[in-house]
Protein backbone atom coordinates (compact mmCIF):
# COMPACT_ATOMS: atom_id res chain seq x y z
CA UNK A 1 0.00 0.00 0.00
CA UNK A 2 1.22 3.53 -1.48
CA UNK A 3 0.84 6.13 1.32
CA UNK A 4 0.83 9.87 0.31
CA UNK A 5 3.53 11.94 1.09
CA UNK A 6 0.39 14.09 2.73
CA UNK A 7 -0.38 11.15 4.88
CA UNK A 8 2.69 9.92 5.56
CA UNK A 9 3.95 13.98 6.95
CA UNK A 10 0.85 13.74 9.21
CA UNK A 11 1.72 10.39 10.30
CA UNK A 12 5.28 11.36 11.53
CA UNK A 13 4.09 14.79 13.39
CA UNK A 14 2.37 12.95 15.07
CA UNK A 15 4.80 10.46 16.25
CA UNK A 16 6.93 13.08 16.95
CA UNK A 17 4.54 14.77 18.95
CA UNK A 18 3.57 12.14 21.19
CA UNK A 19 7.44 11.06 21.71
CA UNK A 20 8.09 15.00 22.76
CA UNK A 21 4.99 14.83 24.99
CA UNK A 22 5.94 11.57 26.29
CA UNK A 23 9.05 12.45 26.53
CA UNK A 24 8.87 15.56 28.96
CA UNK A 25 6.49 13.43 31.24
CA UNK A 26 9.01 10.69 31.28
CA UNK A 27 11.62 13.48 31.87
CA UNK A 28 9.66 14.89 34.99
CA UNK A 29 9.22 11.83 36.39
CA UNK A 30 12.95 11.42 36.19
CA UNK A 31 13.08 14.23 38.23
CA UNK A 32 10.61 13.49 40.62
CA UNK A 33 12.61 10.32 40.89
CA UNK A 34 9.60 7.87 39.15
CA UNK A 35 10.50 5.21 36.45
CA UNK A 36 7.29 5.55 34.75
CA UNK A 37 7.91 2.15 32.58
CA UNK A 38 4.43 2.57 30.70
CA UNK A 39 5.61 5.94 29.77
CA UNK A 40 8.85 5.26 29.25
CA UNK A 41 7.98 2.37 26.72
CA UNK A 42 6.04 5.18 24.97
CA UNK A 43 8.32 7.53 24.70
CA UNK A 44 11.48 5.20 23.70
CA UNK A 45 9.33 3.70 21.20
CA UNK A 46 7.75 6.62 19.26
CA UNK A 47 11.09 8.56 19.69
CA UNK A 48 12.39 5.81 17.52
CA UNK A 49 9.69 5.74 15.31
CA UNK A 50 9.92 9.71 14.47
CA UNK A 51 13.86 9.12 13.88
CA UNK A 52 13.47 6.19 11.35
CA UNK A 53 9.95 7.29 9.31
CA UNK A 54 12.28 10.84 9.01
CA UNK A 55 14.16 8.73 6.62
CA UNK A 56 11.18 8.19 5.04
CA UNK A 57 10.65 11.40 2.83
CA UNK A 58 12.21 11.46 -0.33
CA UNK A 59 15.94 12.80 -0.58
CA UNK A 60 18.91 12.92 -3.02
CA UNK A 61 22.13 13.60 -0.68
CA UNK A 62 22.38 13.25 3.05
CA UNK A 63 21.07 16.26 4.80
CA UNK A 64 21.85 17.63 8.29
CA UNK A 65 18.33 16.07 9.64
CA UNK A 66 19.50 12.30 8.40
CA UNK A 67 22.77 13.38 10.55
CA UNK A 68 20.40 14.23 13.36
CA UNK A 69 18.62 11.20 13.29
CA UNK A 70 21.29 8.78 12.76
CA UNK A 71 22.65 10.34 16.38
CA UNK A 72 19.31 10.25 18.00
CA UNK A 73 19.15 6.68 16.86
CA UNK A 74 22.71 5.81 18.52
CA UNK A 75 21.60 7.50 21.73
CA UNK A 76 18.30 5.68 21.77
CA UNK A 77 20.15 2.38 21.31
CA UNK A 78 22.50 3.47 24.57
CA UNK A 79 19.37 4.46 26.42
CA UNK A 80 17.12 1.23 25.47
CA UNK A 81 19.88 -0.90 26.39
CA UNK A 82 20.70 0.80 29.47
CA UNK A 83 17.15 0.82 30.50
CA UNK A 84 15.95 -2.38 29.32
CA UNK A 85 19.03 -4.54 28.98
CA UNK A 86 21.30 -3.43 32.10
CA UNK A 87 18.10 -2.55 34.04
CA UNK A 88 19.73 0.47 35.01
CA UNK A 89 22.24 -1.04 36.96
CA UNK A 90 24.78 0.74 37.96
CA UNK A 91 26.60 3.59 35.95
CA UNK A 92 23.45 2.39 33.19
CA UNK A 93 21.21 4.80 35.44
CA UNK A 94 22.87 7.54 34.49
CA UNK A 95 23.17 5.95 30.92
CA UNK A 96 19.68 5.76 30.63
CA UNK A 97 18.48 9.10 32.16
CA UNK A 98 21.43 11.32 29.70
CA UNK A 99 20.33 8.81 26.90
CA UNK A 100 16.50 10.05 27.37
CA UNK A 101 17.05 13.68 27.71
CA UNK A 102 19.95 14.07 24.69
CA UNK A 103 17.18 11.97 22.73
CA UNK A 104 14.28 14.59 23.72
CA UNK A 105 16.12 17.24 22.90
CA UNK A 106 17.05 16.02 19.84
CA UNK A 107 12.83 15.90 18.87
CA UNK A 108 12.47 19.30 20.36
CA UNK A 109 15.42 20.97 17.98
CA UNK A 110 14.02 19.38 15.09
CA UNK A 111 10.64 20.65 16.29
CA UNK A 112 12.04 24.26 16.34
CA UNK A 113 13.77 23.56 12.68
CA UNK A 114 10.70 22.78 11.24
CA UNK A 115 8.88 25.35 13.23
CA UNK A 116 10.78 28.39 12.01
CA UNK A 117 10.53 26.57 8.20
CA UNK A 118 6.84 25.91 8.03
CA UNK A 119 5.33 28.40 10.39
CA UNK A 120 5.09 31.81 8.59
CA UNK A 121 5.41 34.01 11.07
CA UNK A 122 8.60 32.53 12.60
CA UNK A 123 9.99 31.83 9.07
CA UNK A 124 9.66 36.10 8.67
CA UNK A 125 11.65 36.29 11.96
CA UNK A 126 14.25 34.12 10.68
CA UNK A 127 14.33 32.99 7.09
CA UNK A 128 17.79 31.27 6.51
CA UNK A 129 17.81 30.30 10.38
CA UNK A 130 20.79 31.47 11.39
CA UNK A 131 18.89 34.75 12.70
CA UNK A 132 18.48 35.99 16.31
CA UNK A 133 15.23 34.44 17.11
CA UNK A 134 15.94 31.31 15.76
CA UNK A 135 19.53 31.14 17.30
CA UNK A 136 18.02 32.46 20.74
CA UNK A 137 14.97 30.18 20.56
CA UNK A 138 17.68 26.77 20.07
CA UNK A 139 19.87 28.27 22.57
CA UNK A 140 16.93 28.59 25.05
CA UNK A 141 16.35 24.89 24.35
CA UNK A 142 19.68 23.48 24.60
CA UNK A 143 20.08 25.64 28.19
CA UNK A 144 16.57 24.21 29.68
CA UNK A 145 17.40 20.23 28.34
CA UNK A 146 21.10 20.65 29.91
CA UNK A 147 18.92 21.83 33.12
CA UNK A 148 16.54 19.04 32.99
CA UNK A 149 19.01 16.63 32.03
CA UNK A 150 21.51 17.74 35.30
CA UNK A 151 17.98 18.09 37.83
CA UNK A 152 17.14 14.26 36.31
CA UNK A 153 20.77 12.57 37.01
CA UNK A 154 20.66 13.92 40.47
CA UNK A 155 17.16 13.32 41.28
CA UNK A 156 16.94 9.52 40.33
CA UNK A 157 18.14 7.55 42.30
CA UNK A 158 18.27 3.96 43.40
């Protein structure tokens, strides 16, 4: 079955969307110190997914999003592993809990990329994206995930 390219965009926002969603619950529960495996499945899973159907739009050369993805992929694997196959054992805690939050971030600067490409009014404020506003909006990012991902490795615990 042929699925159009229509379809097959709305498909992958919406992966993407539930693995950022999922993701920041699974990161505040890190926090709070809470495993949430049902979560946690969810978010490891779709993250995943939104990495490998990004490979699915038509390309001719490899572009700095397939670079992106093939590093989120490599991170998930560390994470998934640490989480699933160490049982965060260990040094795998911390593993698992960097893994996670390097691999949400990842989803949320692609999520600003395409933000400031398809949303008109942020494409105005920065059309070639390396403008202010799209420089201070993925610097803003980068500073709250290296936040989250410091409060997370402290907060859970054994």
């Amino acid at each position: 079955m042929i699925v159009s390219l229509a379809t097959f965009t709305a498909i992958h926002v919406i992966i993407s969307v539930a693995g950022i969603g999922s993701g920041l619950v699974v990161v505040f529960g890190l926090i709070a110190g809470r495993r949430l495996d049902g979560w946690t499945a969810v978010f490891l899973a779709t993250t995943v997914l939104t990495s490998v159907t990004g490979f699915g739009f038509s390309f001719d050369h490899l572009l700095p999003s397939h670079i992106v993805g093939l590093i989120s992929l490599v991170v998930l694997a560390g994470a998934i592993f640490a989480r699933y196959g160490r049982g965060l054992a260990g040094g795998w805690r911390r593993v698992y809990v960097i893994g996670a939050v390097v691999a949400l971030w990842f989803n949320v600067f692609v999520l600003i990329v395409q933000s400031f490409q398809k949303v008109p009014a942020l494409k105005a404020l920065a059309p070639t994206q390396s403008e202010p506003p799209f420089l201070i909006a993925q610097c803003a990012a980068l500073v709250l995930f290296i936040a989250l991902g410091a409060a997370a490795t402290i907060k859970f615990r054994d």
